[in-house]
Protein backbone atom coordinates (compact mmCIF):
# COMPACT_ATOMS: atom_id res chain seq x y z
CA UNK A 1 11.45 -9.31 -5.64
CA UNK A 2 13.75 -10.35 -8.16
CA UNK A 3 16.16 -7.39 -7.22
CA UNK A 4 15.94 -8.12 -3.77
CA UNK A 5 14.79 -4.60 -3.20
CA UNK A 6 11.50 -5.47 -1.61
CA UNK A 7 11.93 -4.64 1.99
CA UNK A 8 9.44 -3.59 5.23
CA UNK A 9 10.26 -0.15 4.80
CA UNK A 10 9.68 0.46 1.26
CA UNK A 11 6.41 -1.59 1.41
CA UNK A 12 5.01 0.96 4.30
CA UNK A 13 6.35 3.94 2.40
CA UNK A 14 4.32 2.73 -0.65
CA UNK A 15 1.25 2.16 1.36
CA UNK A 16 2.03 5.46 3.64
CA UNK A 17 2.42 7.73 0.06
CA UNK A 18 -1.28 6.65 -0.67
CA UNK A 19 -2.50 9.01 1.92
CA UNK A 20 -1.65 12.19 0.00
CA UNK A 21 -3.81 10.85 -2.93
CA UNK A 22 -6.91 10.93 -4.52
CA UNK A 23 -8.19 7.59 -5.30
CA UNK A 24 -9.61 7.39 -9.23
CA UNK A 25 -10.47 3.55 -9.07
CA UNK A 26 -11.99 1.42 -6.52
CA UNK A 27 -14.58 2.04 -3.80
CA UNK A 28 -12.74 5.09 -2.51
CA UNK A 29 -13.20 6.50 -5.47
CA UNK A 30 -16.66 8.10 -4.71
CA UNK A 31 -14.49 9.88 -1.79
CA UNK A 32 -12.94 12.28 -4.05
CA UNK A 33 -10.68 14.83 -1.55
CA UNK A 34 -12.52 13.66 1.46
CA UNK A 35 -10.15 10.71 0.57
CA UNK A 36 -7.21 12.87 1.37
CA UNK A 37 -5.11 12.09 4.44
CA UNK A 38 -6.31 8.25 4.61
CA UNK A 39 -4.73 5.32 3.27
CA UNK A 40 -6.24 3.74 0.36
CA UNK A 41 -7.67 0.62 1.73
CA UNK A 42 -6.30 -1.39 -1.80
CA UNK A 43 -2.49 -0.55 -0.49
CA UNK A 44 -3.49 -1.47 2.78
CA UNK A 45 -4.62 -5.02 2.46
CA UNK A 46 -1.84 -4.56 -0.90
CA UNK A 47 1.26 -4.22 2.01
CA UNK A 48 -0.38 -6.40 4.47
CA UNK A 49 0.04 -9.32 1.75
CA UNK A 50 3.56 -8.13 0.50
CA UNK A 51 4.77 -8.24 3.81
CA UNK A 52 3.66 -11.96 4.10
CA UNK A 53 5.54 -12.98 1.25
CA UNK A 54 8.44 -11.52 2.82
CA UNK A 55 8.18 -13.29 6.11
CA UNK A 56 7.39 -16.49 4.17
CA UNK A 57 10.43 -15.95 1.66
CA UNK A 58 12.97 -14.61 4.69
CA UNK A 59 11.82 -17.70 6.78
């Protein structure tokens, strides 16, 4: 944010690269590889609120 580097796209790329994972923390955790090909529910709901502070800031 203090870059100014923080946009849509790199948000969803973050969240998107979570799919190709295997989550070590957290509730999907106990998913081991079945985890594989999902996105981590923490980067979801992570991106959903860093894309409201963008709207909010870019208002």
């Amino acid at each position: 944010l203090k870059n100014n580097q923080l946009t849509a796209d790199v948000i969803e790329n973050a969240k998107e690269h979570t799919k190709n994972l295997v989550a070590k923390k957290g509730r999907a955790s106990y998913l081991g590889e079945r985890a594989i090909g999902h996105i981590d529910p923490g980067s979801a709901s992570s991106a959903i609120l860093f894309q409201t502070l963008l709207d909010v800031i870019h208002e």
